[in-house]
N, C-alpha and C. Protein backbone atom coordinates (compact mmCIF):
# COMPACT_ATOMS: atom_id res chain seq x y z
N UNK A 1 0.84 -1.18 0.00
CA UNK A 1 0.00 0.00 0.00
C UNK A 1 0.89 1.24 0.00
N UNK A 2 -0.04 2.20 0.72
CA UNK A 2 1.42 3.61 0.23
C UNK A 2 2.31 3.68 1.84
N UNK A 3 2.37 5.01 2.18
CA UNK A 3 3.11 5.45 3.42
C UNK A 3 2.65 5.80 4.51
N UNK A 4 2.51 5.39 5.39
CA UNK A 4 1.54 5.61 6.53
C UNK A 4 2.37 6.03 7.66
N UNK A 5 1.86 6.85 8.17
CA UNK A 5 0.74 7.91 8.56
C UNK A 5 0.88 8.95 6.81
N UNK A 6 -0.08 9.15 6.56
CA UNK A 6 -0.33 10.46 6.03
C UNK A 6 -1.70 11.28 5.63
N UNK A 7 -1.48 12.44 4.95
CA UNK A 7 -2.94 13.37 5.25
C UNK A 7 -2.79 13.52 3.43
N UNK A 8 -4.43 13.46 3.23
CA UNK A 8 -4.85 13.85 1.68
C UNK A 8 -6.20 14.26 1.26
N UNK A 9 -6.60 14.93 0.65
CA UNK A 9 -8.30 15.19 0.32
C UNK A 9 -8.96 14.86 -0.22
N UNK A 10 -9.85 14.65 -0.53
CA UNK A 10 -10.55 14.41 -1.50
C UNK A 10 -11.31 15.40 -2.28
N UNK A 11 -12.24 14.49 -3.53
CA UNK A 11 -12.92 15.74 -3.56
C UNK A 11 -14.42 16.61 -2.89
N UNK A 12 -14.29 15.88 -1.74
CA UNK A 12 -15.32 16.47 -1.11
C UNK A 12 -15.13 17.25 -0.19
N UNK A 13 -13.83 17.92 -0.37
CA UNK A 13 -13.34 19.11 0.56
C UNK A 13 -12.74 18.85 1.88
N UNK A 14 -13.08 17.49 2.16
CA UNK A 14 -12.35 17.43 3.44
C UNK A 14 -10.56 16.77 3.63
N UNK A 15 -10.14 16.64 4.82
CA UNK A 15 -8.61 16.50 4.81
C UNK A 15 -9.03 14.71 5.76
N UNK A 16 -8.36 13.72 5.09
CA UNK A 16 -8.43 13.05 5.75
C UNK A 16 -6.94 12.43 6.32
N UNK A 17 -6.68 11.27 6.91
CA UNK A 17 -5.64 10.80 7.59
C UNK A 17 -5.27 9.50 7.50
N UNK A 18 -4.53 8.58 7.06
CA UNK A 18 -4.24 7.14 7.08
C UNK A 18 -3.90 6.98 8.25
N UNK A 19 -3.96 6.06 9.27
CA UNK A 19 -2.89 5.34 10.33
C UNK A 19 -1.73 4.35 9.86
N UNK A 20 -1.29 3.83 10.83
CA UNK A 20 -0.37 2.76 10.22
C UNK A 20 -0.94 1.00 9.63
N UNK A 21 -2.29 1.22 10.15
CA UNK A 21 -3.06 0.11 10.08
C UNK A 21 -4.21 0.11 8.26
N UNK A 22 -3.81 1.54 8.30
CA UNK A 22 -4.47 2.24 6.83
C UNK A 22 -6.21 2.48 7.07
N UNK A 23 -6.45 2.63 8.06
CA UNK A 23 -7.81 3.02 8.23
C UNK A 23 -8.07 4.68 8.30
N UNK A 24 -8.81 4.65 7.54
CA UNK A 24 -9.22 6.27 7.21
C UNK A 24 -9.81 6.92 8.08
N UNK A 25 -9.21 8.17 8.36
CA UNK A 25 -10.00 9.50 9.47
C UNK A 25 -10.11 10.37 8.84
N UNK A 26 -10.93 11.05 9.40
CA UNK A 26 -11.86 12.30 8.61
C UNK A 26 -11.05 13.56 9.88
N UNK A 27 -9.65 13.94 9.48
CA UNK A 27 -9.05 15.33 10.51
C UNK A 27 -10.24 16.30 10.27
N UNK A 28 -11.04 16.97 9.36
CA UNK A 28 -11.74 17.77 9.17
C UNK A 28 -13.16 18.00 10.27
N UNK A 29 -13.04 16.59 10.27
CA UNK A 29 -14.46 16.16 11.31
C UNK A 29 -13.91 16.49 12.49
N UNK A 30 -12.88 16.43 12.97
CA UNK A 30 -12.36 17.10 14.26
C UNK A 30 -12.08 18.38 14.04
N UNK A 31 -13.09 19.41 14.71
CA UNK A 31 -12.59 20.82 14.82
C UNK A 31 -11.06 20.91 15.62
N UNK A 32 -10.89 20.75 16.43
CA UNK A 32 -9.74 21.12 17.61
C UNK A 32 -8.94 20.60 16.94
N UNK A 33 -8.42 19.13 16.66
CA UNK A 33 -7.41 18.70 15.89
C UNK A 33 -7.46 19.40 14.28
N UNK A 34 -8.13 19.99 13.87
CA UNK A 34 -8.03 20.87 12.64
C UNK A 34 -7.21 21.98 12.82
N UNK A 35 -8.20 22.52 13.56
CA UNK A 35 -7.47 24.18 14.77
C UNK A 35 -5.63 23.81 14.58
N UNK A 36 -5.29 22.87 15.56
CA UNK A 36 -3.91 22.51 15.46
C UNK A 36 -3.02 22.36 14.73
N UNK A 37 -3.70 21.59 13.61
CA UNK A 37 -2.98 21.21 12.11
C UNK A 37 -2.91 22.60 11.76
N UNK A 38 -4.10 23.69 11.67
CA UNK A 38 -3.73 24.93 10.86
C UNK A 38 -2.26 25.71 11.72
N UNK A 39 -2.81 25.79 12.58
CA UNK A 39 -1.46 26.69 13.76
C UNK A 39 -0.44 26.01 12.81
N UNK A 40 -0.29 24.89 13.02
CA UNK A 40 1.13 24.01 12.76
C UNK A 40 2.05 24.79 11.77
N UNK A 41 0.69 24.61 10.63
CA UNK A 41 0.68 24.84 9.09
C UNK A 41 1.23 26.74 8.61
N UNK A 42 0.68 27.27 9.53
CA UNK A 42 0.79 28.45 9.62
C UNK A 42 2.25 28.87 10.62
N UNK A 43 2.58 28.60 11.69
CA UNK A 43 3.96 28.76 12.12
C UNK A 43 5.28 28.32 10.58
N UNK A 44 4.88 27.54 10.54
CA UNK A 44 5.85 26.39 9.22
C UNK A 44 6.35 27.27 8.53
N UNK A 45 5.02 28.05 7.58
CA UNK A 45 5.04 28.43 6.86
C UNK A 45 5.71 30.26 6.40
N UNK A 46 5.52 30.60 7.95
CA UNK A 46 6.03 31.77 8.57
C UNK A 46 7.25 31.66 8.61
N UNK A 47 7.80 30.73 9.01
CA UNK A 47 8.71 30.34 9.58
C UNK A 47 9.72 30.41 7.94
N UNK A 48 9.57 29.67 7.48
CA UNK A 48 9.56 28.86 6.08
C UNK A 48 10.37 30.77 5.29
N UNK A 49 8.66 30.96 4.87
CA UNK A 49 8.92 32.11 4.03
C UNK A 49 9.03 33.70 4.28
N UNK A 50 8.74 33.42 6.02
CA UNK A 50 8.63 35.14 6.69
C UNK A 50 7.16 35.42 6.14
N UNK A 51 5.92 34.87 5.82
CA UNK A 51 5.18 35.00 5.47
C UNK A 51 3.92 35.25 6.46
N UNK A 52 3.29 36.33 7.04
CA UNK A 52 2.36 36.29 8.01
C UNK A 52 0.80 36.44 7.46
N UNK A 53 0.01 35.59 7.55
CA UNK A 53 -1.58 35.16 7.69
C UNK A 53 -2.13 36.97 7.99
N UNK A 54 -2.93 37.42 7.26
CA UNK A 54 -3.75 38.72 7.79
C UNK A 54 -4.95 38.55 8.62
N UNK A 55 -4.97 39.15 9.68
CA UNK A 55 -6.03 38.69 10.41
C UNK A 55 -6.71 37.15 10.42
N UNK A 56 -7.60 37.01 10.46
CA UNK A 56 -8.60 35.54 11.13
C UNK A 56 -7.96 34.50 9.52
N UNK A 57 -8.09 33.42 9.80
CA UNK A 57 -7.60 32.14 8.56
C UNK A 57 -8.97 32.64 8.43
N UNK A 58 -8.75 32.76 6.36
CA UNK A 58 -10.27 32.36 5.68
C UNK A 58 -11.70 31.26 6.52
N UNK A 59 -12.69 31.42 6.72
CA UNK A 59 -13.33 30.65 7.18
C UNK A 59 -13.50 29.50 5.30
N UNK A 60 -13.95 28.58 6.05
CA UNK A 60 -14.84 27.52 4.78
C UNK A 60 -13.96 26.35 4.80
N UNK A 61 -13.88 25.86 3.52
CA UNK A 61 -13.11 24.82 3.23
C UNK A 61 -12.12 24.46 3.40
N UNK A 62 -11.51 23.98 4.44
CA UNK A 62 -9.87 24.04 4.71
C UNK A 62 -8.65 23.40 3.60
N UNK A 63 -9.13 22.91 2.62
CA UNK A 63 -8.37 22.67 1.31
C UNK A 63 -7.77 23.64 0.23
N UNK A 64 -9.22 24.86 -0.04
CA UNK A 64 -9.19 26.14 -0.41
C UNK A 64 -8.42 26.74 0.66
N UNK A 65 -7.92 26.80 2.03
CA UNK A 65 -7.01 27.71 2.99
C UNK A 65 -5.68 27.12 2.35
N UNK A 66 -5.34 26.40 2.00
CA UNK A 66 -4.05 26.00 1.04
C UNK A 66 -3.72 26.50 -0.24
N UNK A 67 -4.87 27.55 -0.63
CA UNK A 67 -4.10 27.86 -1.90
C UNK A 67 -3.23 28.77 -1.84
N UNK A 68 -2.47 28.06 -3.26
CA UNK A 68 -1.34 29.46 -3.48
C UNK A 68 -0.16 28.58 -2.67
N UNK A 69 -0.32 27.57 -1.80
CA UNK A 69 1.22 27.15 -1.42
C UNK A 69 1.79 26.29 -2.36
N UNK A 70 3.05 26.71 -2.71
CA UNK A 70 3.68 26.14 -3.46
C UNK A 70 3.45 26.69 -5.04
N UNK A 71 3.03 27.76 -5.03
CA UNK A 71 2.88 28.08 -6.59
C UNK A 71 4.42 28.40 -7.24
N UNK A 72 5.48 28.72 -6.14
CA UNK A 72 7.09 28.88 -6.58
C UNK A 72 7.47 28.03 -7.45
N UNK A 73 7.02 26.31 -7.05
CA UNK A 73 7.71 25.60 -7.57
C UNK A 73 7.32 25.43 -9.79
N UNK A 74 6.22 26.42 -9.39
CA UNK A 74 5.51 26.37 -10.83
C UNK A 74 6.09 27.59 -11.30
N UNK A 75 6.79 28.79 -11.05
CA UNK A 75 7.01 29.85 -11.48
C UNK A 75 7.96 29.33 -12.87
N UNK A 76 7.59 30.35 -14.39
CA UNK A 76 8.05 29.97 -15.38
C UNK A 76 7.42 29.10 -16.50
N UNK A 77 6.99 27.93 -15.47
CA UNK A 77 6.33 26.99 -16.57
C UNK A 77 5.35 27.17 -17.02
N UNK A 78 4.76 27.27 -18.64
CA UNK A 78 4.08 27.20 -19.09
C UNK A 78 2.81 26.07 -19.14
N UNK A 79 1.82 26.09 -18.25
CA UNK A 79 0.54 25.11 -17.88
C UNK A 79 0.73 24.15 -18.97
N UNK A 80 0.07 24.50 -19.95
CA UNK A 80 -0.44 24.39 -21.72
C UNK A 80 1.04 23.00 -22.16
N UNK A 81 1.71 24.05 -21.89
CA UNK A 81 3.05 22.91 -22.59
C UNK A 81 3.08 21.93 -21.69
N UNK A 82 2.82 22.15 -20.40
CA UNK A 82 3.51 21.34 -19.61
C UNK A 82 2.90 19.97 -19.66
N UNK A 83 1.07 20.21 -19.85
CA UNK A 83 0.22 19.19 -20.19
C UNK A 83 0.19 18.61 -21.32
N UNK A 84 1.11 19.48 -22.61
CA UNK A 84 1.06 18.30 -23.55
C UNK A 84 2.16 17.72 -23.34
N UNK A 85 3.06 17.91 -22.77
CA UNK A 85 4.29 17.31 -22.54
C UNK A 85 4.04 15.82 -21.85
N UNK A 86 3.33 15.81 -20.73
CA UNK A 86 2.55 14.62 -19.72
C UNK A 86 1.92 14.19 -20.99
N UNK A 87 0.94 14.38 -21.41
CA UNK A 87 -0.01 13.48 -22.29
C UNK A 87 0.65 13.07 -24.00
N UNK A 88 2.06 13.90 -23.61
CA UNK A 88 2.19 12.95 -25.35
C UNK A 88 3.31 11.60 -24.89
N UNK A 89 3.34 11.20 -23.79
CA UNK A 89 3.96 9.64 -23.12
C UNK A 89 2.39 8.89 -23.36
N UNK A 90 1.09 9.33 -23.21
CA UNK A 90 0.10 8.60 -23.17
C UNK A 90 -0.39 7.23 -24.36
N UNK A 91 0.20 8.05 -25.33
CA UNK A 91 -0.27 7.46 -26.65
C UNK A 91 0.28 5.92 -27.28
């Protein structure tokens, strides 16, 4: 199977969690353990890029509170090319 412990979404907006046993948790369904993960996520990231959060985290979807991280690693590349590049191995 894959690597356990880890966290991934789906598309129904929520963040879920593997154990080591691979049984699925719903982190989203826990407010307080959410709360935590964001702090975490938000020190890291401060930390990381000198980057500070403006007032209150976006309320809503905590998947959408992730955007925009990591758009660096995309700086330059052209979307368009990049997808025909992936899809011309397909054929």
């Amino acid at each position: 199977m894959g690597v356990y412990p880890r966290l991934y979404g789906w598309d129904d907006g929520k963040i879920y969690f593997h154990d080591e046993d691979g049984k699925e948790r719903c982190v989203t369904d826990e407010p307080r353990l959410l709360e935590i993960l964001t702090k975490i996520c938000q020190q890291y990231f401060e930390k990381k890029r000198g980057y500070r959060f403006q007032g209150k985290l976006p309320a809503g979807d905590p998947i959408l509170m992730l955007s925009g991280l990591g758009k660096e690693i995309w700086e330059g590349v052209d979307p368009d090319e990049y997808v025909k590049e992936l899809r011309s191995g397909w054929e």
